[in-house]
C-alpha atoms as a PDB file:
ATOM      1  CA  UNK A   1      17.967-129.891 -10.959  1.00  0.00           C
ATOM      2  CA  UNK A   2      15.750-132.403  -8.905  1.00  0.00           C
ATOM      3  CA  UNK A   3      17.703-135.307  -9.693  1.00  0.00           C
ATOM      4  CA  UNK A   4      21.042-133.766  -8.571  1.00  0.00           C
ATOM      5  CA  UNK A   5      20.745-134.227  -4.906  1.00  0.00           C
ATOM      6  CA  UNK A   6      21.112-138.050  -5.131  1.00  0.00           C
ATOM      7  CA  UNK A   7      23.067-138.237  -8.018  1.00  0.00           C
ATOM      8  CA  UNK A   8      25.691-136.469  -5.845  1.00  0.00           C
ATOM      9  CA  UNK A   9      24.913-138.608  -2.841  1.00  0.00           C
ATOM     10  CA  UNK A  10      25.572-141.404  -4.400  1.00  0.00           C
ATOM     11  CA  UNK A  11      28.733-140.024  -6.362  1.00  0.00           C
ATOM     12  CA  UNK A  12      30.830-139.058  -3.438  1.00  0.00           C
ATOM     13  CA  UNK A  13      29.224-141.497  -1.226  1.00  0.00           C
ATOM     14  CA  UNK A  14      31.125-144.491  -3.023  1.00  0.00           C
ATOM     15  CA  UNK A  15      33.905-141.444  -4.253  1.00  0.00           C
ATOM     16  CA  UNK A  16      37.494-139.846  -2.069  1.00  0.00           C
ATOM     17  CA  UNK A  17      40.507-138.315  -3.259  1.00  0.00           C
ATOM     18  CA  UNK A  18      42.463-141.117  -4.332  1.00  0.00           C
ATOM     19  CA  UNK A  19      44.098-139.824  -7.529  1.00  0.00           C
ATOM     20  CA  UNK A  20      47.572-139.225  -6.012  1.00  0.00           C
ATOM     21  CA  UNK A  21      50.221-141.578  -6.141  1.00  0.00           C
ATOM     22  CA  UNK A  22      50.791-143.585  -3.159  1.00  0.00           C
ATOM     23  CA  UNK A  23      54.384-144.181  -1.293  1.00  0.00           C
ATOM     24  CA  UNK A  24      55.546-147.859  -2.271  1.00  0.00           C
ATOM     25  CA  UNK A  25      54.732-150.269   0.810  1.00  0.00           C
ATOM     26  CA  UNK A  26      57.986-151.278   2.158  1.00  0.00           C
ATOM     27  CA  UNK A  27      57.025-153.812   4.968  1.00  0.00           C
ATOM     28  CA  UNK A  28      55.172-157.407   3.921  1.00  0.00           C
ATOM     29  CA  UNK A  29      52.608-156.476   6.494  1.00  0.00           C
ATOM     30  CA  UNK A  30      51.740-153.232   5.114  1.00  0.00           C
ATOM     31  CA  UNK A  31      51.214-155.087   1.370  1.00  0.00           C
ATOM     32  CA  UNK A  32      49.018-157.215   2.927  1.00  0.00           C
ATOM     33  CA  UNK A  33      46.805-154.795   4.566  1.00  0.00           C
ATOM     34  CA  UNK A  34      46.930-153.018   1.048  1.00  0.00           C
ATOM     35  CA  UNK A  35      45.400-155.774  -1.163  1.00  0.00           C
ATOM     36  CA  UNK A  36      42.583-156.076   1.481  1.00  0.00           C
ATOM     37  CA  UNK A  37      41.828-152.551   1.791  1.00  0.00           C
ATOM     38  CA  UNK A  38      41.783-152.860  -2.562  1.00  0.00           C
ATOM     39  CA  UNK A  39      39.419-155.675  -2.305  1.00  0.00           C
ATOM     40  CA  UNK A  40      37.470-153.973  -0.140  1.00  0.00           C
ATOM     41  CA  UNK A  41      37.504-150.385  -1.589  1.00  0.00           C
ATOM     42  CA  UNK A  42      36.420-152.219  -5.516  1.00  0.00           C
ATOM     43  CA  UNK A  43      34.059-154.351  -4.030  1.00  0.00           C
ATOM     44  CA  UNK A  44      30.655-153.900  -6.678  1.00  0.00           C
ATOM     45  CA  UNK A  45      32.778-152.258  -9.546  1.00  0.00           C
ATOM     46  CA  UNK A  46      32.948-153.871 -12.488  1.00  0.00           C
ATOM     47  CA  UNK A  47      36.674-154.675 -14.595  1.00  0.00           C
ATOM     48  CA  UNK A  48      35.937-153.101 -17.643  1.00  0.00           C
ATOM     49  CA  UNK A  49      38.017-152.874 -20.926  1.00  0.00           C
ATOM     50  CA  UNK A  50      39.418-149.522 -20.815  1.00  0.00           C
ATOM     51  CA  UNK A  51      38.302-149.278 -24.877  1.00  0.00           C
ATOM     52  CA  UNK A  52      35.127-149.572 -23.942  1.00  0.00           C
ATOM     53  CA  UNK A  53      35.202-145.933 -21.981  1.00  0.00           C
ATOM     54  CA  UNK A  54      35.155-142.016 -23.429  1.00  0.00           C
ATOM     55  CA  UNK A  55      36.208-139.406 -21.780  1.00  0.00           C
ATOM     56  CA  UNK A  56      33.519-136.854 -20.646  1.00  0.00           C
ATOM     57  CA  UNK A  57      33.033-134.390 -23.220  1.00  0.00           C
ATOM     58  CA  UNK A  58      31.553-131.902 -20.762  1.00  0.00           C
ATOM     59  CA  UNK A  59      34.632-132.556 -18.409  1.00  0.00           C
ATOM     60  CA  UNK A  60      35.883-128.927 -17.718  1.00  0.00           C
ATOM     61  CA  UNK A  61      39.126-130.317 -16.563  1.00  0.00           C
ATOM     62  CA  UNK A  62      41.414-129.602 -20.118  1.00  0.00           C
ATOM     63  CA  UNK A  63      44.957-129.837 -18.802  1.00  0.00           C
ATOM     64  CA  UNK A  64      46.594-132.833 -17.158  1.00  0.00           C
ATOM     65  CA  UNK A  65      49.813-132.809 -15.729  1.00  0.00           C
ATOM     66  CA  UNK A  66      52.394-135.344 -18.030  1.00  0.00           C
ATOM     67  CA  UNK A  67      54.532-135.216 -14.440  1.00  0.00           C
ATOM     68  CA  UNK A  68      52.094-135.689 -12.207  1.00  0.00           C
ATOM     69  CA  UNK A  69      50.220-138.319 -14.609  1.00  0.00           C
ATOM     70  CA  UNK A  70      53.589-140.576 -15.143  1.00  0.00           C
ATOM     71  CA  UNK A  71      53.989-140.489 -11.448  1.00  0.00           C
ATOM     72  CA  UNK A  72      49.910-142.120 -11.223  1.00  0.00           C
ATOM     73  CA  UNK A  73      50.772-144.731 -13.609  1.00  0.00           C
ATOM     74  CA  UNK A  74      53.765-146.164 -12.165  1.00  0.00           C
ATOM     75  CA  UNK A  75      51.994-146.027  -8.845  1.00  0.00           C
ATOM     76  CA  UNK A  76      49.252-148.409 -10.621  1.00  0.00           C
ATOM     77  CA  UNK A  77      52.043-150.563 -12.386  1.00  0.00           C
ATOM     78  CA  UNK A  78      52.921-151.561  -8.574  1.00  0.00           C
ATOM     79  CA  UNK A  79      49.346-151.387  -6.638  1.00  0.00           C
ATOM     80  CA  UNK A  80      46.885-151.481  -9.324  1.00  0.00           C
ATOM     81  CA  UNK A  81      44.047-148.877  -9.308  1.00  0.00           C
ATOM     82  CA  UNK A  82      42.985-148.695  -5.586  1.00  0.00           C
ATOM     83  CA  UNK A  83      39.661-146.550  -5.962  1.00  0.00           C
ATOM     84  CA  UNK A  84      37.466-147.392  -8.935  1.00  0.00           C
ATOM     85  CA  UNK A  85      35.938-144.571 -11.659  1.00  0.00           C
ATOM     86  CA  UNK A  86      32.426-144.163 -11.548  1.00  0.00           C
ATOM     87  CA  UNK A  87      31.170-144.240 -15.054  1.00  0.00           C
ATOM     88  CA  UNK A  88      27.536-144.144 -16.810  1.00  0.00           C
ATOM     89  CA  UNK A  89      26.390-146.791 -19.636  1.00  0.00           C
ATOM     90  CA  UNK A  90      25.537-144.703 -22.890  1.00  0.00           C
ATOM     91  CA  UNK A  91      24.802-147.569 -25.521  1.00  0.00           C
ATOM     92  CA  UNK A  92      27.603-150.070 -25.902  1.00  0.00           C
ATOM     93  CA  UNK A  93      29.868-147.897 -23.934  1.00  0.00           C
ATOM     94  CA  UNK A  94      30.593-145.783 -20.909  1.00  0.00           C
ATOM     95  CA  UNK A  95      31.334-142.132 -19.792  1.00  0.00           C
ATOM     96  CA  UNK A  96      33.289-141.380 -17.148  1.00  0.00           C
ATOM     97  CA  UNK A  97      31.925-139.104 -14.383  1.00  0.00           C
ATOM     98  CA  UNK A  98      34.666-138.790 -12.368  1.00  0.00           C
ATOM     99  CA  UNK A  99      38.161-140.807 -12.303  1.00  0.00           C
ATOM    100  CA  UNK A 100      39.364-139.871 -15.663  1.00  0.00           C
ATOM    101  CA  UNK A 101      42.900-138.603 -14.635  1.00  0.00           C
ATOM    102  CA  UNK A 102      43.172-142.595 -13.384  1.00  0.00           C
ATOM    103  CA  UNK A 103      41.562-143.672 -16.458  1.00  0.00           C
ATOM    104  CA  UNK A 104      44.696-141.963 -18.604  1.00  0.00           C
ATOM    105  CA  UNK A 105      47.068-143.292 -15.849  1.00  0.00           C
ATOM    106  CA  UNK A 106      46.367-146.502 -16.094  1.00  0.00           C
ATOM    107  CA  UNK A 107      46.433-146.309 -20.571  1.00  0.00           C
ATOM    108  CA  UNK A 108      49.864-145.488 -19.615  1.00  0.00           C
ATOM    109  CA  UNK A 109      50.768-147.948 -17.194  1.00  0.00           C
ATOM    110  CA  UNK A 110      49.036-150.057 -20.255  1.00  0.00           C
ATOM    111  CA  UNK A 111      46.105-151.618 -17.979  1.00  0.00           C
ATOM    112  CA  UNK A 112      43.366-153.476 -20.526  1.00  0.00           C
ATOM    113  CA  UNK A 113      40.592-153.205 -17.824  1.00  0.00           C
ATOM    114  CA  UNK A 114      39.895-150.616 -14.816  1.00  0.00           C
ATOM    115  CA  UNK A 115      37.396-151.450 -12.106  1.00  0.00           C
ATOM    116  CA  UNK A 116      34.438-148.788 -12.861  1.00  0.00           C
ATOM    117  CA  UNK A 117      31.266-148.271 -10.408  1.00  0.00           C
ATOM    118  CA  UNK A 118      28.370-147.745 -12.988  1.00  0.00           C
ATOM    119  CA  UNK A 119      26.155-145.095 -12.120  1.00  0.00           C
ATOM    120  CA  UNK A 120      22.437-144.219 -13.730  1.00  0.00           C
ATOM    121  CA  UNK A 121      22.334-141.157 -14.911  1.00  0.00           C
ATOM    122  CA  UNK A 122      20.456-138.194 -17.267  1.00  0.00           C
ATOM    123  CA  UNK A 123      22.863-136.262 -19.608  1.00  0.00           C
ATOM    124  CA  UNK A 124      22.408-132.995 -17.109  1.00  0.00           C
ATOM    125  CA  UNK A 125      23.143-135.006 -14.572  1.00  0.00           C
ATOM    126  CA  UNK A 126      26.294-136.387 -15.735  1.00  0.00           C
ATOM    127  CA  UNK A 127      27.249-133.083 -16.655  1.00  0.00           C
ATOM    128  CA  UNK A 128      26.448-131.130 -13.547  1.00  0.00           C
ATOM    129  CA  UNK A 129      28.174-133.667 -11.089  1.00  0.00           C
ATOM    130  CA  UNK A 130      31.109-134.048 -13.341  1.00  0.00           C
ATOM    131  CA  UNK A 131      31.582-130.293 -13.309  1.00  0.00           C
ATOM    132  CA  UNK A 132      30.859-129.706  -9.184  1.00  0.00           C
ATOM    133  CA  UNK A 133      33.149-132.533  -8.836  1.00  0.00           C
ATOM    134  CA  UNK A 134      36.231-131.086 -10.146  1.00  0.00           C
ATOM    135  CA  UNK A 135      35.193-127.694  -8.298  1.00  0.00           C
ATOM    136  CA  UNK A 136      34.566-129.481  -5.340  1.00  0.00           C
ATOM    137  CA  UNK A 137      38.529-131.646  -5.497  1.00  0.00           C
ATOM    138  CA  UNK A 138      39.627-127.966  -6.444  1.00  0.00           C
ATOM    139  CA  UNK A 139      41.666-129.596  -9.738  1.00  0.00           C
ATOM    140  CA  UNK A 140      40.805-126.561 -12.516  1.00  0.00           C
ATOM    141  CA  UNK A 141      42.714-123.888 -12.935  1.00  0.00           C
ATOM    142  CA  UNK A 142      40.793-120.572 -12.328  1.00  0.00           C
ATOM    143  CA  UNK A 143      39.921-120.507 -15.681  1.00  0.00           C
ATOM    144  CA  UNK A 144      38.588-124.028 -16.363  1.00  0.00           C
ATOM    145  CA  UNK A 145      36.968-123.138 -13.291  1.00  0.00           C
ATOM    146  CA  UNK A 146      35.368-119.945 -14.437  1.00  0.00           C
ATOM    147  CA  UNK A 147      34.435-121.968 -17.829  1.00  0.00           C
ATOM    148  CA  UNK A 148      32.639-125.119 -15.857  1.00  0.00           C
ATOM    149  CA  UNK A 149      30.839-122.199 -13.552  1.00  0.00           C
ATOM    150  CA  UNK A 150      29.475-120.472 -16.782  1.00  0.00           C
ATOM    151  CA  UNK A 151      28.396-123.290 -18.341  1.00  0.00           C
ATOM    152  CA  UNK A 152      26.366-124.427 -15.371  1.00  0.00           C
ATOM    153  CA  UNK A 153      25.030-121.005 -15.144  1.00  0.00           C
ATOM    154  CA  UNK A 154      24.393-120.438 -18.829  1.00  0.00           C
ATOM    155  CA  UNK A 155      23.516-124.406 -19.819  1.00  0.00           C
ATOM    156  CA  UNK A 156      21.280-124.615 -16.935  1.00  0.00           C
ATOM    157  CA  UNK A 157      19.588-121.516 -16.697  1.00  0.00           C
ATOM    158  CA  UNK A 158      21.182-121.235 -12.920  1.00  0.00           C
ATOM    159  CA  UNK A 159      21.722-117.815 -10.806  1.00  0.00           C
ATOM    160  CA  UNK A 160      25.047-117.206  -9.139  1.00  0.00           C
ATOM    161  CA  UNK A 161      23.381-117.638  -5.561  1.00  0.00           C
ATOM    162  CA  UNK A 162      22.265-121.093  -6.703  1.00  0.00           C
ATOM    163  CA  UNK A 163      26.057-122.264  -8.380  1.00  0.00           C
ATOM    164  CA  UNK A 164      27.750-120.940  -5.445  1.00  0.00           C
ATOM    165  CA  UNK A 165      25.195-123.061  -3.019  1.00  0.00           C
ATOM    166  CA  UNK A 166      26.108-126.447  -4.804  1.00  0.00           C
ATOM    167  CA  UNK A 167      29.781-125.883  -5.099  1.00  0.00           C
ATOM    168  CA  UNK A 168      30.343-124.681  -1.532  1.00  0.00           C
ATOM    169  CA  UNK A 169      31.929-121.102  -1.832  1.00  0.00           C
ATOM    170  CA  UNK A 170      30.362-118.098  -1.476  1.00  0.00           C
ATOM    171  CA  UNK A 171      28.278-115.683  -4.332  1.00  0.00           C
ATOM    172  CA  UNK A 172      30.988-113.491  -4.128  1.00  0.00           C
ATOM    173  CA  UNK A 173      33.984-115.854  -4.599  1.00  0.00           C
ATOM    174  CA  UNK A 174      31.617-117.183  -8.194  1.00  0.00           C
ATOM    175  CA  UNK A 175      31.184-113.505  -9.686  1.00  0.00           C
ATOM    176  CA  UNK A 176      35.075-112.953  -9.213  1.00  0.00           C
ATOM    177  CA  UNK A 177      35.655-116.192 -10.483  1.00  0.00           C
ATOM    178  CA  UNK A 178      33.924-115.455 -13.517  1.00  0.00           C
ATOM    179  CA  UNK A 179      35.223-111.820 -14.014  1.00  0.00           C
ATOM    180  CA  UNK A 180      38.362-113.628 -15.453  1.00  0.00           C
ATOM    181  CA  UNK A 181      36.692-114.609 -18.354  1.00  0.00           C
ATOM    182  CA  UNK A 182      36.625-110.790 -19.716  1.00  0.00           C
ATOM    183  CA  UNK A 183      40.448-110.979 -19.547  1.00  0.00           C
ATOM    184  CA  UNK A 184      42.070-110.162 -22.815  1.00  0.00           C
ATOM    185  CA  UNK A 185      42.871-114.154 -24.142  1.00  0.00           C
ATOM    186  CA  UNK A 186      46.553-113.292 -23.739  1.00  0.00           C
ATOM    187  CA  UNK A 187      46.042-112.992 -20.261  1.00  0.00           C
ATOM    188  CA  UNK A 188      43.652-115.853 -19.580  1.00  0.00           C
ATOM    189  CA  UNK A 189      46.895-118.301 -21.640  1.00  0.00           C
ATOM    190  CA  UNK A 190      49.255-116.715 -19.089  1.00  0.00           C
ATOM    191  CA  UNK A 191      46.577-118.058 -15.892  1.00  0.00           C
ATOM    192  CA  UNK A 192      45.691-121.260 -17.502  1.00  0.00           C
ATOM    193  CA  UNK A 193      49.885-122.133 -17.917  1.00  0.00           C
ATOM    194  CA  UNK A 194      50.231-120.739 -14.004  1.00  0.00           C
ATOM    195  CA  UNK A 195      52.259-118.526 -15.054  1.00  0.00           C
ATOM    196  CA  UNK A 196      49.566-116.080 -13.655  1.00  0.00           C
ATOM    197  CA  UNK A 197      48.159-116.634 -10.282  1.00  0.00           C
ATOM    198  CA  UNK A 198      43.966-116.217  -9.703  1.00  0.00           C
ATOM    199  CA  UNK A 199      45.181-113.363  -7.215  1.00  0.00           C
ATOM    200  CA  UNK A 200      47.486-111.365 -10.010  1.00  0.00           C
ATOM    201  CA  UNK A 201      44.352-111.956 -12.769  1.00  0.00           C
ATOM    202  CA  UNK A 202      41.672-110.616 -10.591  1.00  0.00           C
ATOM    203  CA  UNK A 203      43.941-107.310 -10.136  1.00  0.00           C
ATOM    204  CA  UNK A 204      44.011-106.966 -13.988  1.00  0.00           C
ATOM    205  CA  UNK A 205      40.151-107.592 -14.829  1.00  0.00           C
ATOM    206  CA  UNK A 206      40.004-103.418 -13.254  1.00  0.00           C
ATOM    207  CA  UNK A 207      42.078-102.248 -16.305  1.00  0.00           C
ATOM    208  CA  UNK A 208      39.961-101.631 -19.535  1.00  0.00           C
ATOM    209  CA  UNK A 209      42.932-101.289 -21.735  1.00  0.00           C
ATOM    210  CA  UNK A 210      43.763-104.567 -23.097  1.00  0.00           C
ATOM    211  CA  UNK A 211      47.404-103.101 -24.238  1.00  0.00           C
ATOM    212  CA  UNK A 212      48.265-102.338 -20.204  1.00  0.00           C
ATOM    213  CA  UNK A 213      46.814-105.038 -18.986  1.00  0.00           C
ATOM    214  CA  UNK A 214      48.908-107.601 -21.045  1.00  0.00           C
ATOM    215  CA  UNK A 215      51.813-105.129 -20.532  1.00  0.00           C
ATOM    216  CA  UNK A 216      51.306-105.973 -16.549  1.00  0.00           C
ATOM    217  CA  UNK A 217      50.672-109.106 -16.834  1.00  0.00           C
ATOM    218  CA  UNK A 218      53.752-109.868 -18.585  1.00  0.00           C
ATOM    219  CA  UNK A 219      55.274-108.073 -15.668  1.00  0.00           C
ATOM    220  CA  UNK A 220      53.551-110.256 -12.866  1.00  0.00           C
ATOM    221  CA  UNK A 221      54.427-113.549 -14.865  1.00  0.00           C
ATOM    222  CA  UNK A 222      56.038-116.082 -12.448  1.00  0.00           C
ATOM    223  CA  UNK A 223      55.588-113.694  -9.517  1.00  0.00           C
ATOM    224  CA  UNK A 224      58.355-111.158 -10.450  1.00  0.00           C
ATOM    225  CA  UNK A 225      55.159-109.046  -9.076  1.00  0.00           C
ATOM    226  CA  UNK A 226      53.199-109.760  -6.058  1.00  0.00           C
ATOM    227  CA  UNK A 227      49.575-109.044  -5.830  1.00  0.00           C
ATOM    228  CA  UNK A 228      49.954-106.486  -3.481  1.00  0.00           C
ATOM    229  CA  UNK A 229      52.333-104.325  -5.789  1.00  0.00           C
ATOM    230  CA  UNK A 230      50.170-105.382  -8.432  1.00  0.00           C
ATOM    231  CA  UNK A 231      47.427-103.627  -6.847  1.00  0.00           C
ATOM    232  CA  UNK A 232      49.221-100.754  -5.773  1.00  0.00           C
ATOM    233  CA  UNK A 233      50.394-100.291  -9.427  1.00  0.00           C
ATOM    234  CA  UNK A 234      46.894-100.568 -10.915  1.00  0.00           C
ATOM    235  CA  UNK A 235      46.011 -98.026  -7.863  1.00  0.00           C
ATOM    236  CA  UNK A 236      48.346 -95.245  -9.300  1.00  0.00           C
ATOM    237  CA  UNK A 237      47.423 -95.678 -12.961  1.00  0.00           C
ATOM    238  CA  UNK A 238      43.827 -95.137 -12.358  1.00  0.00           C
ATOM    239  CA  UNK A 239      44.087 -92.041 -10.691  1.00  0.00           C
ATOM    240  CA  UNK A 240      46.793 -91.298 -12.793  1.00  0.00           C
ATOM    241  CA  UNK A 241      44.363 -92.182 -16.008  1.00  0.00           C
ATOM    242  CA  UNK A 242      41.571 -89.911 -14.224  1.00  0.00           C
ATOM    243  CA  UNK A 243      43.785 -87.024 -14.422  1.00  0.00           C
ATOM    244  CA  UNK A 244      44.132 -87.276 -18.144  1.00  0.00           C
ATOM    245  CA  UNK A 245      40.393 -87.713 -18.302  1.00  0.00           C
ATOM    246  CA  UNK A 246      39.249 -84.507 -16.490  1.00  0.00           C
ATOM    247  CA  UNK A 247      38.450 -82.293 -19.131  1.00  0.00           C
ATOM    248  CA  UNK A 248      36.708 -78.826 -18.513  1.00  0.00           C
ATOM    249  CA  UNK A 249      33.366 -78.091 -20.611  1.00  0.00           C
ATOM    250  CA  UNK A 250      32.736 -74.687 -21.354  1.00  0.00           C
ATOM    251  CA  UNK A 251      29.264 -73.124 -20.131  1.00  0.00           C
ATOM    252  CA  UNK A 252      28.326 -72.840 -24.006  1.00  0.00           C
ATOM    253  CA  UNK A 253      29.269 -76.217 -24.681  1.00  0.00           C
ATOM    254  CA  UNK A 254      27.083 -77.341 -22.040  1.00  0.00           C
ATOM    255  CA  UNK A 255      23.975 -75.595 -22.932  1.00  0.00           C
ATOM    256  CA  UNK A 256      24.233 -76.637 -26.435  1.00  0.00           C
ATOM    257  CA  UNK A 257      24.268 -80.287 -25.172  1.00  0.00           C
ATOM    258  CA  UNK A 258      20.713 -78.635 -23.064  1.00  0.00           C
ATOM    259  CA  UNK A 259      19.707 -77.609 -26.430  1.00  0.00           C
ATOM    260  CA  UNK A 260      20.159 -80.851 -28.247  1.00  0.00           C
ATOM    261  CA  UNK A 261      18.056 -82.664 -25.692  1.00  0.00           C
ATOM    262  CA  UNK A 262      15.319 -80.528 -26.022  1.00  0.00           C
ATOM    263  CA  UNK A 263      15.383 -80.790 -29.739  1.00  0.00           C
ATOM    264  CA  UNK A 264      15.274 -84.540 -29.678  1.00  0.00           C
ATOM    265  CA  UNK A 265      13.536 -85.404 -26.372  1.00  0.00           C
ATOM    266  CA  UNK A 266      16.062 -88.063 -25.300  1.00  0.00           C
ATOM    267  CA  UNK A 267      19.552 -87.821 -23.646  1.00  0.00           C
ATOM    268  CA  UNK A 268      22.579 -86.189 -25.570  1.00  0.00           C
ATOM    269  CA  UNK A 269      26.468 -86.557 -24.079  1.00  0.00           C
ATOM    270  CA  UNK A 270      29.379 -84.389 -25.738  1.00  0.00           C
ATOM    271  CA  UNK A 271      32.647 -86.070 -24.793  1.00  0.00           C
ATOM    272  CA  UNK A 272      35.391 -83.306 -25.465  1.00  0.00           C
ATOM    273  CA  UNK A 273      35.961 -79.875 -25.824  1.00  0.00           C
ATOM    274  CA  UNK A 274      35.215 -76.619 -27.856  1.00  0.00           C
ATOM    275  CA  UNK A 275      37.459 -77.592 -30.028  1.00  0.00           C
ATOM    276  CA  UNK A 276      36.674 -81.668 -30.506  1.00  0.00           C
ATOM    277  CA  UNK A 277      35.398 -84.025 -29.118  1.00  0.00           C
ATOM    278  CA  UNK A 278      32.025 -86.687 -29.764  1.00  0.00           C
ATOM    279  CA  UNK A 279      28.246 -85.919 -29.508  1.00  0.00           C
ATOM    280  CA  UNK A 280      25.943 -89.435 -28.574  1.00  0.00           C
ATOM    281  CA  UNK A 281      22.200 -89.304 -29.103  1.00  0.00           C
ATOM    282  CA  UNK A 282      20.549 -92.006 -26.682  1.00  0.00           C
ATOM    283  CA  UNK A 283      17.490 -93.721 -27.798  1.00  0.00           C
ATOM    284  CA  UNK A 284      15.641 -96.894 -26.047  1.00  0.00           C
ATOM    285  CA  UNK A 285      13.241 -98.706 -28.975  1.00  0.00           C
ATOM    286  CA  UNK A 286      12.719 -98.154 -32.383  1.00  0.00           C
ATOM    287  CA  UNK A 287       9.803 -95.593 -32.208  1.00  0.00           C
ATOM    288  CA  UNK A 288      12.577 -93.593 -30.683  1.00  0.00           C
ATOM    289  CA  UNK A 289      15.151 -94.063 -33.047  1.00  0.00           C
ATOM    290  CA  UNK A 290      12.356 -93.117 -35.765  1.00  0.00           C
ATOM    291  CA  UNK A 291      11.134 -90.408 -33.913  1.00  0.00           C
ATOM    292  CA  UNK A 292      14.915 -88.769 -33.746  1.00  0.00           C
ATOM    293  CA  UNK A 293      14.976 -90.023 -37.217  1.00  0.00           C
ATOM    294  CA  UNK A 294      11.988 -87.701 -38.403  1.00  0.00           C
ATOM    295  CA  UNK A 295      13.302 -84.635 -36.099  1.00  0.00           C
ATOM    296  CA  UNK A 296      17.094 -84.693 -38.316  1.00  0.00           C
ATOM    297  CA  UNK A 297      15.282 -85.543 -41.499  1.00  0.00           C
ATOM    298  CA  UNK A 298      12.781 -81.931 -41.163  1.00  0.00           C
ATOM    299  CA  UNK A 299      16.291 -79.913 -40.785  1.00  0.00           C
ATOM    300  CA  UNK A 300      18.087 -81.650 -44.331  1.00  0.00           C
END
């Protein structure tokens, strides 16, 4: 992770948010002050042929906007692309490292060259500022941004305290973030389309039954529930759930689950009643497992 500091320096030194269309310049003046802003703003990138650059494959960023990119390119049909990509050379060719929403604007506006600022970098490197980037310019989804957040942690061998120091937000604000990944993947297609806000999904992640929680979030789809009724909701079925659960061990049943403890010399549960119900047998290694082995195998 040494090399990261600078590499980010240098990245959003030269780098600003400049992926948003801009308003068409009315006034000569204002056209004017345009192209020399441009000049100055590309001034050490490079023109270079838009065939000669891939896409990032560790970009976490998977969903682009068709609107929002058709808007870009028209914006570059009249003004060109005001704020260069910043790119690394691998071989023959070049990666992008941040810019590539202008890089597919400007295929579409059907620009043969875009003015890159080449960057030396490792692979991790490329990979770790590409992904704080898009964190940073807030442009995943929750879920892309839970994905690029695992991947730094699990990739990089990184604690949450450490991820959450290098994107700016808080421990916290991470583990939440990455409790949507252990939504049910009918729920995490309903947050990735926005159909499901980050709020709504972090209600859900509470509810264990993967039936009810797509039922609700069916329910919450395009805010026809708020998070705040969501919560409620999810409120009332758990205590509603833990009412169903309290069951009411007899004294017998109780000390036979003494009994079995003592016969095996590890921890025994019985989930249910007299009348049915589960027995669990915990052991911690296999010496155990043999030893509970060789205590059922005397009594056959």
């Amino acid at each position: 992770m040494k090399g990261l500091g600078r590499g980010l320096d240098s990245l959003f030194g030269d780098y600003e948010e400049y992926d948003k269309p801009s308003e068409p310049k009315v006034e000569v003046k204002e056209k004017i002050v345009e192209k020399v802003v441009t000049k100055e703003v590309n001034r050490g990138a490079d023109d270079i042929s838009i065939t000669l650059i891939d896409r990032n494959p560790n970009q976490p960023r998977k969903i682009f906007d068709d609107k929002s990119l058709n808007e870009l390119a028209q914006s570059i049909k009249t003004h060109g692309v005001i704020q260069p990509i910043i790119v690394a050379k691998k071989g023959d060719r070049y990666v992008i490292i941040a810019g590539e929403r202008r890089w597919r604007a400007s295929q579409l506006a059907g620009l043969k060259t875009i003015p890159c600022i080449v960057r030396e970098y490792t692979e991790r490197e490329i990979a770790e500022i590409s992904i704080i980037e898009n964190l940073q310019r807030e442009d995943l989804n929750p879920i892309e941004s839970a994905r690029a957040i695992k991947q730094l942690i699990d990739q990089y061998n990184l604690t949450q305290e450490v991820v959450a120091d290098r994107i700016g937000k808080s421990r916290p604000a991470v583990a939440n973030t990455l409790r949507l990944l252990s939504l049910d993947p009918e729920v995490i297609a309903l947050v990735e389309t926005n159909r499901l806000s980050a709020g709504q999904a972090r209600c859900l992640v509470t509810i264990t039954d993967r039936e009810a929680q797509i039922d609700l979030a069916k329910k919450a789809c395009d805010n026809k529930i708020s998070v705040r009724e969501l919560e409620k909701f999810i409120r009332q079925l758990g205590k509603t759930k833990k009412a169903k659960k309290e069951i009411v061990q007899s004294l017998e049943l109780k000390d036979f689950a003494k009994k079995l403890e003592r016969i095996f010399g590890t921890k025994v549960s019985i989930l249910g009643t007299d009348r049915k119900g589960r027995i669990f047998v915990d052991y911690y290694s296999y010496d155990d497992l043999q030893r509970i082995y060789n205590v059922i195998d005397k009594l056959d």
